[in-house]
C-alpha atoms as a PDB file:
ATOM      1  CA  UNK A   1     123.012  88.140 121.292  1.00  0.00           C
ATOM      2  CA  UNK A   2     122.216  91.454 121.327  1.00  0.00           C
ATOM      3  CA  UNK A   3     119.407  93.108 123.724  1.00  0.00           C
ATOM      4  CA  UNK A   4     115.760  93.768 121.583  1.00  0.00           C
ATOM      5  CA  UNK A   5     115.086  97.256 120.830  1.00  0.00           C
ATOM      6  CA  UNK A   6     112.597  99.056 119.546  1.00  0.00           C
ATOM      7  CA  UNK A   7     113.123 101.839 116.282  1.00  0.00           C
ATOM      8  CA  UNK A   8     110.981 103.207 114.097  1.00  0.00           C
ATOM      9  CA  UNK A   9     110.406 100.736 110.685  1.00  0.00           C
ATOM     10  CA  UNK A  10     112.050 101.914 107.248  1.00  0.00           C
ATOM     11  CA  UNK A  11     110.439  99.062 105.365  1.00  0.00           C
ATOM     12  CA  UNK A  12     107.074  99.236 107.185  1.00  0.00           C
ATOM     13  CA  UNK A  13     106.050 102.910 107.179  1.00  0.00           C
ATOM     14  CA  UNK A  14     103.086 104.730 106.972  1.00  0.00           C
ATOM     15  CA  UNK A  15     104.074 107.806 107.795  1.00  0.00           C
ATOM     16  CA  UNK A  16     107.208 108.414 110.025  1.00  0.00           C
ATOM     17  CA  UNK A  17     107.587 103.983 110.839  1.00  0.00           C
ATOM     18  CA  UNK A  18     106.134 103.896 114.347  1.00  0.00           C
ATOM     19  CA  UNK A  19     103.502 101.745 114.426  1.00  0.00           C
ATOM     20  CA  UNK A  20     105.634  99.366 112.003  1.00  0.00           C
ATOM     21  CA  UNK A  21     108.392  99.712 114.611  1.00  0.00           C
ATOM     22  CA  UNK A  22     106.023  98.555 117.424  1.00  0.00           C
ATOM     23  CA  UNK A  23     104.727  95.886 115.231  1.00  0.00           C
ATOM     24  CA  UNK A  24     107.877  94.298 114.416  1.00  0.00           C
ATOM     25  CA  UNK A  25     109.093  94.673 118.376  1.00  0.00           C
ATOM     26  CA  UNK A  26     106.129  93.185 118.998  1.00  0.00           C
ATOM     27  CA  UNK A  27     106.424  90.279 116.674  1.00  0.00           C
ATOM     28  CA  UNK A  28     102.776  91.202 114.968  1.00  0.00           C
ATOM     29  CA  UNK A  29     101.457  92.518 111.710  1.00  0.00           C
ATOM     30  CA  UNK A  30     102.165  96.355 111.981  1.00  0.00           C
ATOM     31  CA  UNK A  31      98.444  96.654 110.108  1.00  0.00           C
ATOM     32  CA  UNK A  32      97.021  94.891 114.033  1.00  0.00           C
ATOM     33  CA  UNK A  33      98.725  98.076 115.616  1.00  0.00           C
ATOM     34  CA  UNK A  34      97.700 100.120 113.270  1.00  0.00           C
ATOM     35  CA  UNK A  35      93.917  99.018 113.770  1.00  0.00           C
ATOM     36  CA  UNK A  36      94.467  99.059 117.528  1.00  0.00           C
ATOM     37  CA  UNK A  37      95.619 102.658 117.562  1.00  0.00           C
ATOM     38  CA  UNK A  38      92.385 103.611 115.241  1.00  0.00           C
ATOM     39  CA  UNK A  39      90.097 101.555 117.287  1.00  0.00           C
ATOM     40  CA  UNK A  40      91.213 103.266 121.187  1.00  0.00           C
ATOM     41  CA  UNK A  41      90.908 107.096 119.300  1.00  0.00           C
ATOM     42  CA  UNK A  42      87.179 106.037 118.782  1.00  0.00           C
ATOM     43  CA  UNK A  43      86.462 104.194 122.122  1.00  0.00           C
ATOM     44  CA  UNK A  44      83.952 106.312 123.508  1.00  0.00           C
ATOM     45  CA  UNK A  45      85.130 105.820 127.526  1.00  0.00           C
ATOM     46  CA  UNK A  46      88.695 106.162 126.355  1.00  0.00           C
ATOM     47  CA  UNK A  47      88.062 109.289 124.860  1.00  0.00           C
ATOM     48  CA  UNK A  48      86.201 110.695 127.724  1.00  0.00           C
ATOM     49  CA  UNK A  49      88.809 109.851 130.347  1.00  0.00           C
ATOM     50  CA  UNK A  50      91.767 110.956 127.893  1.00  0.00           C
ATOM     51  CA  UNK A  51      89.666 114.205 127.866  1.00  0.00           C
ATOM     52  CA  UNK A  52      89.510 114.137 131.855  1.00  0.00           C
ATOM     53  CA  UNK A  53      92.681 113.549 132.636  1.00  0.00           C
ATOM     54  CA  UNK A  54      94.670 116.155 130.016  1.00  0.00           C
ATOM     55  CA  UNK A  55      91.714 118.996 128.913  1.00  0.00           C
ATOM     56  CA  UNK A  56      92.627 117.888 124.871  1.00  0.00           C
ATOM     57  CA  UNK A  57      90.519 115.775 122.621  1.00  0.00           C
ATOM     58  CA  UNK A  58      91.392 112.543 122.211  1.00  0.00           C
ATOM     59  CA  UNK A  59      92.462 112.701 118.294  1.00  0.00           C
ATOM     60  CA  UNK A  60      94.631 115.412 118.780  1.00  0.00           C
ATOM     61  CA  UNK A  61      96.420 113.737 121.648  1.00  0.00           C
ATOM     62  CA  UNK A  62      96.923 111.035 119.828  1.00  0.00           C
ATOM     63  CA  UNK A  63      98.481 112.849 116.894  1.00  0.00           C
ATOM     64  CA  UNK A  64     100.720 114.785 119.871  1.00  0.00           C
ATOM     65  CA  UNK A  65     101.405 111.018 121.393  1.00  0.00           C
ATOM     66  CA  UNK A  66     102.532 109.478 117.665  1.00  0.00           C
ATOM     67  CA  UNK A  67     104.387 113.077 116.521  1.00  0.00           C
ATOM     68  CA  UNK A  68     106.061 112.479 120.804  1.00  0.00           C
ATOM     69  CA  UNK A  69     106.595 108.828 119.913  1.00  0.00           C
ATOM     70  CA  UNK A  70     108.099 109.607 116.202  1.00  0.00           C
ATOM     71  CA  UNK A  71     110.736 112.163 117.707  1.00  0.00           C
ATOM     72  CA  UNK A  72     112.080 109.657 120.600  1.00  0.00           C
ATOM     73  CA  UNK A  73     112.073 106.278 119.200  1.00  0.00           C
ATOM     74  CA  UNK A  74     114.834 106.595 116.600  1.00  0.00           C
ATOM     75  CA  UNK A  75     115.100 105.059 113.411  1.00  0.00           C
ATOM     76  CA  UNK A  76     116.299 101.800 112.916  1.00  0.00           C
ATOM     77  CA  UNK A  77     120.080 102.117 111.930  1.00  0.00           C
ATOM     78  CA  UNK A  78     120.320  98.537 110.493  1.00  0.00           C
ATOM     79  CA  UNK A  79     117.450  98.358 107.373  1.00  0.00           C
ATOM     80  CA  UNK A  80     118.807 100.944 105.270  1.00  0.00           C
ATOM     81  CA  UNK A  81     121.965  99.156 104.370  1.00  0.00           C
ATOM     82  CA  UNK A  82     121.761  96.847 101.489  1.00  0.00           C
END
């Protein structure tokens, strides 16, 4: 048996699969990682020490940080063959 990996999700995509990637890695509901991601962007104390600690506002970094994560995790090379 192979090692587990993690790729972006063909079949459960929003926009470019991450979050459905991490969600099936994760053995969850992608929509749970969704909900997490949209619930630390408005965490007031998260914000301000994202905004300590880089100088950017916390929704942009996280669009940089999902756009980052979207480029390096690749796609998952085994769901588009039917």
């Amino acid at each position: 048996m192979g090692a587990k990996r993690l790729y972006r999700s063909v079949k459960n995509r929003v926009l470019c699969g991450v979050c459905g990637g991490i969600g099936e890695y994760l053995a969850v509901d992608p929509v749970m990682i969704r909900l997490i991601w949209i619930l630390l962007m408005l965490f007031q104390t998260w914000r301000h020490l994202f905004h300590l600690i880089t100088g950017a506002s916390l929704i942009g970094g996280s669009i940089a940080i999902y756009i980052l994560a979207a480029v390096i995790i690749p796609k998952d090379p085994g769901e588009g063959r039917e």
